[in-house]
C-alpha atoms as a PDB file:
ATOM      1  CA  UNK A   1     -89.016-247.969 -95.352  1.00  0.00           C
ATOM      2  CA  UNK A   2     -88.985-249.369 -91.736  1.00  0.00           C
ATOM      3  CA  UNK A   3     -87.230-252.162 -90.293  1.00  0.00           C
ATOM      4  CA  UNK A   4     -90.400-254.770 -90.549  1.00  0.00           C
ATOM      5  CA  UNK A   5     -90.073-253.784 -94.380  1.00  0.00           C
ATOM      6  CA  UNK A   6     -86.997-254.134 -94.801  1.00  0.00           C
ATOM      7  CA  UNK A   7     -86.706-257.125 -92.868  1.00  0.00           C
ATOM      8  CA  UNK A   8     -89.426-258.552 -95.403  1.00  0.00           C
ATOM      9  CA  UNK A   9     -87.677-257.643 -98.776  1.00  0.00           C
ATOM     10  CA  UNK A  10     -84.448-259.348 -97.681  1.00  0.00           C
ATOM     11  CA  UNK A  11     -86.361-262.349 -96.646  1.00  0.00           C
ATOM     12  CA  UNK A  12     -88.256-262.640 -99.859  1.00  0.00           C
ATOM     13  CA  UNK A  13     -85.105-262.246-101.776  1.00  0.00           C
ATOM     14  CA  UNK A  14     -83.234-264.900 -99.479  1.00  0.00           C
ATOM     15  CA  UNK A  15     -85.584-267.075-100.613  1.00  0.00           C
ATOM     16  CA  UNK A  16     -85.165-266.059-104.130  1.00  0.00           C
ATOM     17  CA  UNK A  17     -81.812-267.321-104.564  1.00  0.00           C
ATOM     18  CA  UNK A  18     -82.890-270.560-103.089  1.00  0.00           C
ATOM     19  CA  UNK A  19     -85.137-270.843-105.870  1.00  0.00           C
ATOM     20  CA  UNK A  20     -82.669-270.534-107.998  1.00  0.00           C
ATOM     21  CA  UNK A  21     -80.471-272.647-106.731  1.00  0.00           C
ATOM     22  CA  UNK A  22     -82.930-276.033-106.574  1.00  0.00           C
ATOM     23  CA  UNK A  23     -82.597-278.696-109.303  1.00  0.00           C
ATOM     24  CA  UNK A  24     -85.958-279.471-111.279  1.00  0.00           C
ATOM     25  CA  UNK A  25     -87.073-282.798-110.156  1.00  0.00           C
ATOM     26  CA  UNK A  26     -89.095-283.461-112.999  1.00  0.00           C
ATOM     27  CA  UNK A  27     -86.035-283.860-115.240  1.00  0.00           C
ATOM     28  CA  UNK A  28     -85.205-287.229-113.022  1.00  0.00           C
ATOM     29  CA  UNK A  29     -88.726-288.828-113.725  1.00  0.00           C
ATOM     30  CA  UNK A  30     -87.923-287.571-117.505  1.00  0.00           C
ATOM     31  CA  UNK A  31     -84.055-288.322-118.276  1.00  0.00           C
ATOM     32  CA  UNK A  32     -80.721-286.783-117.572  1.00  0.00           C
ATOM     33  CA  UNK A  33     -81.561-283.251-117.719  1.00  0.00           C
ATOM     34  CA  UNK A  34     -80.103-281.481-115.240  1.00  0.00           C
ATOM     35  CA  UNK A  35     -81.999-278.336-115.187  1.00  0.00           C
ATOM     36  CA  UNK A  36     -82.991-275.607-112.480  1.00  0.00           C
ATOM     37  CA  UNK A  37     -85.637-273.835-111.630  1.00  0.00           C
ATOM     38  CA  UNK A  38     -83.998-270.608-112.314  1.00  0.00           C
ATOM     39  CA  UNK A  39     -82.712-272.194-115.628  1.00  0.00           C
ATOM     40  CA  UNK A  40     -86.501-272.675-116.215  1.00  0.00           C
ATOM     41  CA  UNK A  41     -87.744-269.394-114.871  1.00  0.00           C
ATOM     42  CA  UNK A  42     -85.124-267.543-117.391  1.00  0.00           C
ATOM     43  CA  UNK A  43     -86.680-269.438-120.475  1.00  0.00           C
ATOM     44  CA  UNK A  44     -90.659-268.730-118.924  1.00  0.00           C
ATOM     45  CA  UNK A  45     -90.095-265.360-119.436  1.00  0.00           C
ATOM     46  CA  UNK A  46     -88.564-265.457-122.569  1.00  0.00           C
ATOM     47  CA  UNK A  47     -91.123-267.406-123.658  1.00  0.00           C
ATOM     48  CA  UNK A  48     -93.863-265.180-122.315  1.00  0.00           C
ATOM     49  CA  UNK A  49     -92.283-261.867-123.605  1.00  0.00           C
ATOM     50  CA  UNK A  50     -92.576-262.949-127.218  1.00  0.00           C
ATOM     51  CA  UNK A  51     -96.314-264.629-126.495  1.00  0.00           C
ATOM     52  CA  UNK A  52     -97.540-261.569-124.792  1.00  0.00           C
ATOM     53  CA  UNK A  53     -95.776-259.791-127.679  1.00  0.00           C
ATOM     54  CA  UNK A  54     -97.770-261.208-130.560  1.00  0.00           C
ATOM     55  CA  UNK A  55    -101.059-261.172-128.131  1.00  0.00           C
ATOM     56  CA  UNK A  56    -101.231-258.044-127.226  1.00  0.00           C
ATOM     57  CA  UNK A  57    -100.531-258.573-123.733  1.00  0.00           C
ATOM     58  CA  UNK A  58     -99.552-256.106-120.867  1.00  0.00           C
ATOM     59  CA  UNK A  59     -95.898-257.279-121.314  1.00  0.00           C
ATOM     60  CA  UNK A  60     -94.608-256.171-117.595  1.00  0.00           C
ATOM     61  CA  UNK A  61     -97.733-257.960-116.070  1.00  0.00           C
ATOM     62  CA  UNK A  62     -97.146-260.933-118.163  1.00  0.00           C
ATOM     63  CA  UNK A  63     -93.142-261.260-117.235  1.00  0.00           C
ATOM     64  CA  UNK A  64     -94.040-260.321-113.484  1.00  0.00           C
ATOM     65  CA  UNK A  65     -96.135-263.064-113.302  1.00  0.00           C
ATOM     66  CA  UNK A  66     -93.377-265.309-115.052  1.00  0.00           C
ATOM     67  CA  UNK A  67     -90.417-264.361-112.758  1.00  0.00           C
ATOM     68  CA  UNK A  68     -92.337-265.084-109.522  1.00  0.00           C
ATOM     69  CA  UNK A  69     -94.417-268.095-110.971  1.00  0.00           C
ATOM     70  CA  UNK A  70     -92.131-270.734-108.830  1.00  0.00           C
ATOM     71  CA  UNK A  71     -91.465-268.974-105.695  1.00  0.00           C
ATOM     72  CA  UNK A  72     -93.729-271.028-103.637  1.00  0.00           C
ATOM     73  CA  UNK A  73     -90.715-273.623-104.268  1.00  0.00           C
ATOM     74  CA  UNK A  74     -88.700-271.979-101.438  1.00  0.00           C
ATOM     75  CA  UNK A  75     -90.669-273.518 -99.324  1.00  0.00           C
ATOM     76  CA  UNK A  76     -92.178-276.532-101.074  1.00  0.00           C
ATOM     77  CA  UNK A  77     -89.939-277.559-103.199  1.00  0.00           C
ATOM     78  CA  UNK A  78     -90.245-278.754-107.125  1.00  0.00           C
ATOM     79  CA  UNK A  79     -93.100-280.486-106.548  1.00  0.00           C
END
């Protein structure tokens, strides 16, 4: 792996944890919840395991696309 690479993967996982570290904003249009979006990305892939379970489903493709499904929040935020 070169330095460009690496550089890249740290990046992406910088902005990882500040995904998980934003509050859901929909919860304050909705009530007191105080959920986040990593608290919501944890029960999206639970959620889509047992789904992709009982369809049939590539499982890893299904939970891949559930993990990174908010990380365009890093840089626009819970829209």
């Amino acid at each position: 792996m070169d330095k460009k690479q690496l550089k890249n993967i740290t990046n992406l996982v910088f902005e990882a944890g500040a995904v998980k570290r934003m509050r859901r904003t929909g919860w304050m249009i909705l009530g007191d919840n105080d959920e986040g979006v990593g608290e919501h990305t944890f029960m999206t892939c639970v959620i889509a395991y047992f789904l992709a379970k009982q369809l049939k489903a590539n499982i890893e493709t299904v939970l891949i696309m559930s993990v990174f499904h908010d990380f365009h929040e890093a840089r626009t935020g819970d829209m």
